[in-house]
N, C-alpha and C. Protein backbone atom coordinates (compact mmCIF):
# COMPACT_ATOMS: atom_id res chain seq x y z
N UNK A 1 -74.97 -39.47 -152.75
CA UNK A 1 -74.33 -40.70 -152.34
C UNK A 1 -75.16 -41.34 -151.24
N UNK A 2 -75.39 -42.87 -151.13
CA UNK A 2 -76.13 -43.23 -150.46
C UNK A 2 -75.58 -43.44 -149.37
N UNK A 3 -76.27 -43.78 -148.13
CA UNK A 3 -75.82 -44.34 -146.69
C UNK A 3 -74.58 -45.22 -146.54
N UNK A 4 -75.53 -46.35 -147.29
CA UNK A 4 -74.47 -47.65 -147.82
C UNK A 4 -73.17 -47.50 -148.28
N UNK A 5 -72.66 -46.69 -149.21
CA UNK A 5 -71.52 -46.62 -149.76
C UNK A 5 -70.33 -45.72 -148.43
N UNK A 6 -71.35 -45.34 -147.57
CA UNK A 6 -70.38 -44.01 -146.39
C UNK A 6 -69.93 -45.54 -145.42
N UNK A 7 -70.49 -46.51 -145.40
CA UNK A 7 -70.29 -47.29 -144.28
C UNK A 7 -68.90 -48.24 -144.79
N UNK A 8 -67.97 -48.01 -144.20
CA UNK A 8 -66.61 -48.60 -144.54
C UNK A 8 -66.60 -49.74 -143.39
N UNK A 9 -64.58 -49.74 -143.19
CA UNK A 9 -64.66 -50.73 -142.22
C UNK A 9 -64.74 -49.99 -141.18
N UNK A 10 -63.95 -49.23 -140.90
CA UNK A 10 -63.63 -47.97 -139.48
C UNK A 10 -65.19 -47.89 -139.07
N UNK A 11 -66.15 -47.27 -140.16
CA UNK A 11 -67.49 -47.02 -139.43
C UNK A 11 -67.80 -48.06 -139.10
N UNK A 12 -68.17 -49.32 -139.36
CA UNK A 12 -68.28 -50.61 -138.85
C UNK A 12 -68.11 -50.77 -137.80
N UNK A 13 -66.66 -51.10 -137.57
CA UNK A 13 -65.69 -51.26 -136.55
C UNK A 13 -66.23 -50.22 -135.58
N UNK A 14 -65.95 -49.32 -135.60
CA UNK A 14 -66.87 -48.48 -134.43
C UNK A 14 -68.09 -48.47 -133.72
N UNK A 15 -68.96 -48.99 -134.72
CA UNK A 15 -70.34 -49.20 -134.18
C UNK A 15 -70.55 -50.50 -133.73
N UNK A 16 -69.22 -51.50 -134.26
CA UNK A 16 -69.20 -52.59 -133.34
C UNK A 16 -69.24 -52.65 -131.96
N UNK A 17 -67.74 -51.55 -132.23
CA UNK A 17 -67.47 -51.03 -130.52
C UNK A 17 -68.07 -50.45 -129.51
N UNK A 18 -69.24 -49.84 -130.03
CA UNK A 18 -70.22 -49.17 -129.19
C UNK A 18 -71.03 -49.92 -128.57
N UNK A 19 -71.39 -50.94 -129.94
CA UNK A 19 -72.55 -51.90 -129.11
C UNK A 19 -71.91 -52.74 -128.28
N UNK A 20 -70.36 -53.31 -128.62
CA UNK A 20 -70.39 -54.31 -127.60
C UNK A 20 -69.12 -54.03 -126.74
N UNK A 21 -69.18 -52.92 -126.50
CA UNK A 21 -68.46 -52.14 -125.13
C UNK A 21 -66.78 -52.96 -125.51
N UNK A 22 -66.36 -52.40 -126.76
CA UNK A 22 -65.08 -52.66 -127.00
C UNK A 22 -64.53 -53.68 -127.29
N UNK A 23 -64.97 -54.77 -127.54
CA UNK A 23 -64.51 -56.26 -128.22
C UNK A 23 -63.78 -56.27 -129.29
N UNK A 24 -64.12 -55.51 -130.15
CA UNK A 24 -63.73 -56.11 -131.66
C UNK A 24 -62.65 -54.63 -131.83
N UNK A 25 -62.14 -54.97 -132.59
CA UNK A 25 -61.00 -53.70 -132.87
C UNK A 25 -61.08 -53.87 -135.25
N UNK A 26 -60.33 -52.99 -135.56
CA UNK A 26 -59.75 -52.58 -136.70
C UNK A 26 -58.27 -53.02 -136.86
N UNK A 27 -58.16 -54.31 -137.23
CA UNK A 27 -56.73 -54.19 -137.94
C UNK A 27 -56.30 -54.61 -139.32
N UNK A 28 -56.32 -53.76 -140.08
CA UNK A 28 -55.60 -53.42 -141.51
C UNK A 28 -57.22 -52.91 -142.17
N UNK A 29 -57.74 -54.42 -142.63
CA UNK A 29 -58.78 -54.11 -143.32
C UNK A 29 -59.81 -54.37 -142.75
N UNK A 30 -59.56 -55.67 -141.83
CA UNK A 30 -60.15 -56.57 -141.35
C UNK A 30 -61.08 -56.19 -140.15
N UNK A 31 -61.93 -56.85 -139.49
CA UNK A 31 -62.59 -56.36 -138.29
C UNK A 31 -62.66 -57.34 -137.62
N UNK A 32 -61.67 -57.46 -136.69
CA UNK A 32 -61.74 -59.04 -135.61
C UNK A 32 -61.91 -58.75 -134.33
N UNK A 33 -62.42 -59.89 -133.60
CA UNK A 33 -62.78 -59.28 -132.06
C UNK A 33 -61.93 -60.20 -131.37
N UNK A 34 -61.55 -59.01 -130.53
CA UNK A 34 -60.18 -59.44 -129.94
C UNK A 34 -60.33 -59.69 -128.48
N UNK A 35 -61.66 -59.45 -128.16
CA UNK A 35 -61.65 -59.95 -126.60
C UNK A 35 -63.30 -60.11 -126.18
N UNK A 36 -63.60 -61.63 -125.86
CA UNK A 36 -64.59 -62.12 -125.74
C UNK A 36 -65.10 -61.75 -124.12
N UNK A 37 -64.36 -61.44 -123.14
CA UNK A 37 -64.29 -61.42 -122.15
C UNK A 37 -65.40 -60.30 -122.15
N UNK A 38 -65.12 -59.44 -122.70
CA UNK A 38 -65.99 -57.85 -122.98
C UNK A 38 -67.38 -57.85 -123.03
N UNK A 39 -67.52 -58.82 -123.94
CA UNK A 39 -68.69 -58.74 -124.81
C UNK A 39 -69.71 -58.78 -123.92
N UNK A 40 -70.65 -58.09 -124.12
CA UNK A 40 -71.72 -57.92 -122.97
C UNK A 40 -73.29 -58.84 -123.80
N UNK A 41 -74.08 -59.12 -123.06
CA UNK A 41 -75.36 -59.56 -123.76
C UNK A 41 -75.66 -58.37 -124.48
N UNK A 42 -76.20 -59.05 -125.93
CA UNK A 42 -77.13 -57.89 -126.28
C UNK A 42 -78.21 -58.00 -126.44
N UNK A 43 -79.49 -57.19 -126.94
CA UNK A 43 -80.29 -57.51 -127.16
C UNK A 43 -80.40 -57.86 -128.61
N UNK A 44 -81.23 -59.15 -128.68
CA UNK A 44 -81.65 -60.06 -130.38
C UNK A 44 -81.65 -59.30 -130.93
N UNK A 45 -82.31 -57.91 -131.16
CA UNK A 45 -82.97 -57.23 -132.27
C UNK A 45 -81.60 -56.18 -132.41
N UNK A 46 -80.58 -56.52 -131.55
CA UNK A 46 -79.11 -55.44 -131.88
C UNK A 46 -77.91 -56.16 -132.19
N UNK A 47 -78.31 -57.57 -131.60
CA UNK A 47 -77.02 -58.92 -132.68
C UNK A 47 -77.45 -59.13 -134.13
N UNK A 48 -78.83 -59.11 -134.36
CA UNK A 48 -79.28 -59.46 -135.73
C UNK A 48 -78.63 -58.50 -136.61
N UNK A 49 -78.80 -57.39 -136.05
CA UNK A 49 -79.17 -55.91 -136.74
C UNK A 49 -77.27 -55.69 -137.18
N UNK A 50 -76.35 -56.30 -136.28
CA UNK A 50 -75.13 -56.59 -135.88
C UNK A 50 -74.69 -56.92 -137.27
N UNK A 51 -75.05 -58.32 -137.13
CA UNK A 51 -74.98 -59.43 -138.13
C UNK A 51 -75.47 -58.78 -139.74
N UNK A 52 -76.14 -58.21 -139.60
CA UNK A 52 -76.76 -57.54 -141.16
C UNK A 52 -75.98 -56.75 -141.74
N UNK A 53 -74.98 -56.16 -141.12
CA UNK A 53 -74.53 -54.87 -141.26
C UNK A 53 -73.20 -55.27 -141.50
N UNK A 54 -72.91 -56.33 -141.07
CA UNK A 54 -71.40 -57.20 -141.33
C UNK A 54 -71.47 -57.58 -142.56
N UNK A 55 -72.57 -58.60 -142.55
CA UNK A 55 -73.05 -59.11 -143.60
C UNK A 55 -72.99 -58.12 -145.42
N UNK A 56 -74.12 -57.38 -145.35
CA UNK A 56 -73.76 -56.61 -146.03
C UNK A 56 -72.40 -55.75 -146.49
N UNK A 57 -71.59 -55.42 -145.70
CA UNK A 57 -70.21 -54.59 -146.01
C UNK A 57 -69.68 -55.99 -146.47
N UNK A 58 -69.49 -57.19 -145.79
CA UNK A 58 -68.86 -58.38 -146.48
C UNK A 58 -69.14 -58.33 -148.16
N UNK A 59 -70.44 -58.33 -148.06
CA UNK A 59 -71.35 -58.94 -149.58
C UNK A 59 -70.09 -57.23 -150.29
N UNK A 60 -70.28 -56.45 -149.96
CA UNK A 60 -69.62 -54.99 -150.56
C UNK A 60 -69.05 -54.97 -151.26
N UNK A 61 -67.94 -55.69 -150.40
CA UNK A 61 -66.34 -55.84 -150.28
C UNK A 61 -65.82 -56.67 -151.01
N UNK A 62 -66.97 -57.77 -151.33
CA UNK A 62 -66.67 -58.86 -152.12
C UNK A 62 -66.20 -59.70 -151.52
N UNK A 63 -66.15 -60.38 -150.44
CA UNK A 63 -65.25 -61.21 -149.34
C UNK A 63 -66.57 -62.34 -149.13
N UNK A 64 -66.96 -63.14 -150.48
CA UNK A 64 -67.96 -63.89 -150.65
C UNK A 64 -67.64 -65.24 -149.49
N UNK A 65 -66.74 -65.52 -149.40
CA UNK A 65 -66.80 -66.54 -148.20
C UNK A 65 -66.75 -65.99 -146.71
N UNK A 66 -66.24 -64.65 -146.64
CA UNK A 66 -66.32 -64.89 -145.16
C UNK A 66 -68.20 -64.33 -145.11
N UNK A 67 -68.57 -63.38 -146.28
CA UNK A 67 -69.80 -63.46 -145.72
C UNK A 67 -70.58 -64.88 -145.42
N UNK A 68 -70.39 -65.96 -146.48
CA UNK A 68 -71.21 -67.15 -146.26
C UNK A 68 -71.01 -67.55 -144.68
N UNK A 69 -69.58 -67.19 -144.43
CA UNK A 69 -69.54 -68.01 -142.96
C UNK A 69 -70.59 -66.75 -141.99
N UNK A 70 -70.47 -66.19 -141.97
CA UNK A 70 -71.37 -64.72 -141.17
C UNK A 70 -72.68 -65.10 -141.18
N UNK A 71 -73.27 -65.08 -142.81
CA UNK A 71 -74.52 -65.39 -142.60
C UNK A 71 -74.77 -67.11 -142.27
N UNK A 72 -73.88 -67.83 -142.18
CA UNK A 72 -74.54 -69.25 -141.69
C UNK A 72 -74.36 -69.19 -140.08
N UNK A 73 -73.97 -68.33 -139.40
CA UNK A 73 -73.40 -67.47 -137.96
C UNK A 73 -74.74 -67.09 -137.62
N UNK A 74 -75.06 -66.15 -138.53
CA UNK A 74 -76.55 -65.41 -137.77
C UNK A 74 -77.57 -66.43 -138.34
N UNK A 75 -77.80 -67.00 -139.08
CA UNK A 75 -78.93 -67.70 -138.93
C UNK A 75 -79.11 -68.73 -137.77
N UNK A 76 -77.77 -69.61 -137.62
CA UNK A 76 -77.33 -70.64 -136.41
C UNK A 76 -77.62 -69.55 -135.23
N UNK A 77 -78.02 -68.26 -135.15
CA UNK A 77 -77.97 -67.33 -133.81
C UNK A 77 -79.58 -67.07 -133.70
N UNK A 78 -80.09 -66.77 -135.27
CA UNK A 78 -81.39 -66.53 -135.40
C UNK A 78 -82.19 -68.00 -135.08
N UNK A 79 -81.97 -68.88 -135.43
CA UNK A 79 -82.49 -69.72 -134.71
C UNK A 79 -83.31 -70.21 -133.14
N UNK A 80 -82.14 -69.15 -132.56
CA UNK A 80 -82.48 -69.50 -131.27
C UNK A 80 -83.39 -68.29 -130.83
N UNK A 81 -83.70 -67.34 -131.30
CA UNK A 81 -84.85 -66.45 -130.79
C UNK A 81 -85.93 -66.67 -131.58
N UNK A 82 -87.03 -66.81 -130.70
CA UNK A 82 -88.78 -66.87 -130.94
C UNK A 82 -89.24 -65.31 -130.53
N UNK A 83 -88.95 -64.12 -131.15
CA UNK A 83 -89.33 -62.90 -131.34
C UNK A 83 -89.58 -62.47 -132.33
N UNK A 84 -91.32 -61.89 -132.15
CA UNK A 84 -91.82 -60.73 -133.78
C UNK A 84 -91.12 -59.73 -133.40
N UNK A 85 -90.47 -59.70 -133.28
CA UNK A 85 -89.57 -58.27 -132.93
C UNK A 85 -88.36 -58.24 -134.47
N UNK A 86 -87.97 -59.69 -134.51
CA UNK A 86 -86.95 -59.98 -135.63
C UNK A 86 -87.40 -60.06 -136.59
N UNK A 87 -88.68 -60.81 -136.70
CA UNK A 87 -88.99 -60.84 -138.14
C UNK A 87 -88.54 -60.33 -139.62
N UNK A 88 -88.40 -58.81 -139.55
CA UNK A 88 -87.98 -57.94 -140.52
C UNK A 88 -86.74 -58.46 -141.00
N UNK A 89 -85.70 -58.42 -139.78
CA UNK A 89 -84.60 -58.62 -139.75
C UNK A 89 -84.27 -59.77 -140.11
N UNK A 90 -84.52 -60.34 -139.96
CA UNK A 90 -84.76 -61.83 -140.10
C UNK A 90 -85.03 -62.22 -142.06
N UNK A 91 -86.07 -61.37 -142.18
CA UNK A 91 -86.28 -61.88 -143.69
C UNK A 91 -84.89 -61.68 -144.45
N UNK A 92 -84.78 -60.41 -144.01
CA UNK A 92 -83.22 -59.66 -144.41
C UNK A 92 -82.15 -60.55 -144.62
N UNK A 93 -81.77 -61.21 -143.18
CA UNK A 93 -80.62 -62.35 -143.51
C UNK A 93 -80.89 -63.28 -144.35
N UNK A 94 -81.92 -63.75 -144.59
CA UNK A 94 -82.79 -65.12 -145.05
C UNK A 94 -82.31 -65.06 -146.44
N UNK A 95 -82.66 -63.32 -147.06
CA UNK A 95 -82.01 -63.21 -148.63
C UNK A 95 -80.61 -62.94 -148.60
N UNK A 96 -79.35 -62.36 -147.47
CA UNK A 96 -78.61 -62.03 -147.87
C UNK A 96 -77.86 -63.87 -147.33
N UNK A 97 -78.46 -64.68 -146.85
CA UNK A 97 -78.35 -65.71 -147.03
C UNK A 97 -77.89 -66.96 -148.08
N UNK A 98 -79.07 -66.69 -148.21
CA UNK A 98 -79.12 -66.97 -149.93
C UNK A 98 -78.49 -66.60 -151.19
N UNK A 99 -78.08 -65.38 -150.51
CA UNK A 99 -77.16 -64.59 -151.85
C UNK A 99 -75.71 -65.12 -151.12
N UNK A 100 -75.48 -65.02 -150.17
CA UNK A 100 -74.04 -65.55 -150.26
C UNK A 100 -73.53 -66.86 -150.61
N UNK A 101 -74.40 -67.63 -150.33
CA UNK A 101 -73.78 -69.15 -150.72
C UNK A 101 -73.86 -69.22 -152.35
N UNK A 102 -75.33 -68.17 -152.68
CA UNK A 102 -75.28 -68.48 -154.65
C UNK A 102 -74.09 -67.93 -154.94
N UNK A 103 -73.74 -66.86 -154.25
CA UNK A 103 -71.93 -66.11 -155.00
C UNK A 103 -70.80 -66.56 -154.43
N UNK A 104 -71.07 -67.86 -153.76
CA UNK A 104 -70.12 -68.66 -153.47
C UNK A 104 -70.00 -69.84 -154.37
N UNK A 105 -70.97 -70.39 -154.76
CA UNK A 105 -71.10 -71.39 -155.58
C UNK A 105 -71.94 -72.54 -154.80
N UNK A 106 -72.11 -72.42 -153.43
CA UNK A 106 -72.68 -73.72 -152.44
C UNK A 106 -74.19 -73.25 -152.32
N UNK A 107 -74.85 -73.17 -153.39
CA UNK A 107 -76.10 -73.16 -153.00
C UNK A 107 -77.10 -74.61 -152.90
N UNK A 108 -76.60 -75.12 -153.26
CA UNK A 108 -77.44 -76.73 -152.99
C UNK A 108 -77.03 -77.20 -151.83
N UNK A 109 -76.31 -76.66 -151.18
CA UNK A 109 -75.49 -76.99 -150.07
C UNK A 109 -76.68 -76.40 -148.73
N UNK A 110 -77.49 -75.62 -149.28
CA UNK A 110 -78.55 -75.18 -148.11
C UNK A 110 -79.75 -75.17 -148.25
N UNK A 111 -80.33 -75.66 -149.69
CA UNK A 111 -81.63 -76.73 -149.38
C UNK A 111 -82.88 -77.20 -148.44
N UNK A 112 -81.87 -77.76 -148.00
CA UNK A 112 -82.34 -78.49 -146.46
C UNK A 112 -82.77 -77.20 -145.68
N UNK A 113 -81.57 -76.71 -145.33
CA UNK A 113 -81.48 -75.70 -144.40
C UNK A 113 -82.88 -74.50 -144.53
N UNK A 114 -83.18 -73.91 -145.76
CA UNK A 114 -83.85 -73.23 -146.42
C UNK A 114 -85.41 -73.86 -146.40
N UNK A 115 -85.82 -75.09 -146.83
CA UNK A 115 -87.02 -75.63 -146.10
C UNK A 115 -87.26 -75.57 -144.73
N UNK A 116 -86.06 -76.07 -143.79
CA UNK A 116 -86.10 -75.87 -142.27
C UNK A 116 -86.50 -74.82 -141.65
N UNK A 117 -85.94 -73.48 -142.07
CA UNK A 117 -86.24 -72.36 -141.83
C UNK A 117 -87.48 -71.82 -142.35
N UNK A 118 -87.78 -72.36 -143.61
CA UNK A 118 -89.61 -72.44 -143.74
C UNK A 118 -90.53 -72.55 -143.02
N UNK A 119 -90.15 -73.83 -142.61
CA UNK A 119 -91.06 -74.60 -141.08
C UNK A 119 -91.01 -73.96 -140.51
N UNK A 120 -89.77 -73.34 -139.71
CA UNK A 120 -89.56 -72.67 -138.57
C UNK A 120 -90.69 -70.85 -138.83
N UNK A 121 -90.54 -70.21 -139.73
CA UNK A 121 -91.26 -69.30 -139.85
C UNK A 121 -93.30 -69.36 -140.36
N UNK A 122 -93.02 -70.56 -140.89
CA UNK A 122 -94.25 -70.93 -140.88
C UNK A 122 -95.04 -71.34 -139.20
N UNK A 123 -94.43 -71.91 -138.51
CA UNK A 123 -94.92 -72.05 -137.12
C UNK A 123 -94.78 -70.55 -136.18
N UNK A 124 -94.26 -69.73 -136.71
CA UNK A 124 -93.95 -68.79 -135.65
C UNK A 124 -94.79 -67.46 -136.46
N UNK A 125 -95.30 -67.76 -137.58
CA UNK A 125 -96.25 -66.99 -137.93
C UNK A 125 -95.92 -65.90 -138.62
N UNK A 126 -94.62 -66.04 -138.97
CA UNK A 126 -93.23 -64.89 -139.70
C UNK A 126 -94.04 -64.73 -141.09
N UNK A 127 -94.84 -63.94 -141.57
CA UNK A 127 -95.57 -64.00 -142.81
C UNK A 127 -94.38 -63.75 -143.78
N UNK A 128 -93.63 -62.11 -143.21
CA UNK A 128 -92.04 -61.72 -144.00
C UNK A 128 -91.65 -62.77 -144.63
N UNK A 129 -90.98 -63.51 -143.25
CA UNK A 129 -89.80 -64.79 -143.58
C UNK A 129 -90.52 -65.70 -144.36
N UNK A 130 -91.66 -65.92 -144.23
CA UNK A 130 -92.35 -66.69 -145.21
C UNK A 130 -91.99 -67.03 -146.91
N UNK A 131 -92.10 -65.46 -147.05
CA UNK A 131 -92.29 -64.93 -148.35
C UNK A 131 -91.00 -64.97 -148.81
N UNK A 132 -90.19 -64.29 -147.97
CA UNK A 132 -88.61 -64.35 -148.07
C UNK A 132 -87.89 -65.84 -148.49
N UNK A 133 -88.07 -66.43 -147.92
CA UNK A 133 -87.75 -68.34 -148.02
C UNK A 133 -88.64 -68.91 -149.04
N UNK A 134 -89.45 -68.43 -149.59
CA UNK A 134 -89.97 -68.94 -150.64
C UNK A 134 -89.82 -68.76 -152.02
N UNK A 135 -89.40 -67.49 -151.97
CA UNK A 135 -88.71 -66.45 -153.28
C UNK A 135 -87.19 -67.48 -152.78
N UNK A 136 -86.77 -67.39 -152.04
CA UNK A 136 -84.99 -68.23 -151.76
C UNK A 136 -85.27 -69.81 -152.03
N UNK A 137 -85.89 -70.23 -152.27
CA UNK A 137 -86.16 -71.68 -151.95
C UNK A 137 -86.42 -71.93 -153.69
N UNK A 138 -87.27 -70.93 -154.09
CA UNK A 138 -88.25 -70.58 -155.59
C UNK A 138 -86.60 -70.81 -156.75
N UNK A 139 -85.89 -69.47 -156.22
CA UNK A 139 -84.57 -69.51 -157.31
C UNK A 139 -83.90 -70.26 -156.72
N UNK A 140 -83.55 -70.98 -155.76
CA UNK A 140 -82.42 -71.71 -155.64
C UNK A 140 -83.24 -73.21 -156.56
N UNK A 141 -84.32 -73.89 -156.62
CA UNK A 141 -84.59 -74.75 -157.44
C UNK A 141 -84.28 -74.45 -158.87
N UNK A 142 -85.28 -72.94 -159.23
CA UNK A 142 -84.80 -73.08 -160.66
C UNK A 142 -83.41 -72.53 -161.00
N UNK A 143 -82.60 -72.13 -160.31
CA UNK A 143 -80.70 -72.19 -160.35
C UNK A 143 -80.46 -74.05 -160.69
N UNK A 144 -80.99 -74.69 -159.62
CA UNK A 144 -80.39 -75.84 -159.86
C UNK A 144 -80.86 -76.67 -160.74
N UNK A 145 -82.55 -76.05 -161.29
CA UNK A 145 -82.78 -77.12 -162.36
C UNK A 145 -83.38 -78.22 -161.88
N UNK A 146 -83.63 -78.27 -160.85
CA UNK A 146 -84.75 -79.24 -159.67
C UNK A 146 -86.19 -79.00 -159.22
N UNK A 147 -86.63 -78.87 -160.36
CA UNK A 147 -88.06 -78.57 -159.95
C UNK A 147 -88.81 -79.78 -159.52
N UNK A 148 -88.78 -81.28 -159.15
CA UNK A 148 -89.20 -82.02 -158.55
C UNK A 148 -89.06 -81.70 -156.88
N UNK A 149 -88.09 -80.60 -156.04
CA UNK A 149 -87.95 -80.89 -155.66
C UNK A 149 -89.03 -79.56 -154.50
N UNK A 150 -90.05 -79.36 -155.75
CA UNK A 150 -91.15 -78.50 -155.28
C UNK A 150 -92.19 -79.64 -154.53
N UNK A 151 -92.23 -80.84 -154.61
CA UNK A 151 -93.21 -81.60 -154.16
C UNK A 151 -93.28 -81.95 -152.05
């Protein structure tokens, strides 16, 4: 049995709690944070890493919208750090990105967004994210049947 399948909500929820010194709690299924007051800075490369791990158990669970809202969360977060430290991490969200809005149905809906973040890794020298946003950028055209909109 793999890693992935051992990670529920409880384990989640716990390793939430570790990193951010008790914020977020377990109630029913759900994992909500119940006190902002708590939350301590973290470091980028342990919110991303945060965010991935949500992300993924969302994508799991099948809870296709709240992941879309998560991953449009960490990218709006990834945005704001200029660290090769993320990169990896970074490519990571970029596809589970992309996969949430296609299993939502709003994938033309991030387009824009998906070139932007091109730029943005193209200037910062992200070779990963590069590659990552281009394979995401690649199927979200031919999903939509817009190949003009390679120019």
């Amino acid at each position: 049995m793999g890693l992935r399948k051992l990670i529920n909500a409880s384990v989640l929820s716990s390793f939430l709690n570790y990193v951010s010194a008790g914020s977020y709690q377990l109630i029913g299924d759900e994992i909500v944070q119940v006190d902002t007051a708590k939350q301590q800075l973290l470091l980028p490369e342990l919110e991303i890493y945060c965010y991935l791990l949500l992300l993924i158990h969302l994508i799991d669970q099948r809870k296709y919208n709240e992941a879309k809202d998560c991953s449009s969360a960490s990218i709006a977060r990834l945005k704001l750090f200029n660290k090769t430290t993320i990169d990896v991490l970074a490519s990571k969200i970029y596809h589970y990105y992309s996969l949430s809005h296609e299993l939502t149905g709003h994938l033309s809906h991030i387009r824009r967004n998906l070139l932007n973040l091109h730029h943005i890794a193209t200037q910062r020298n992200d070779k990963l994210g590069q590659v990552c946003l281009v394979y995401s950028i690649t199927q979200l055209l031919i999903l939509l049947s817009t190949f003009f909109g390679c120019t």
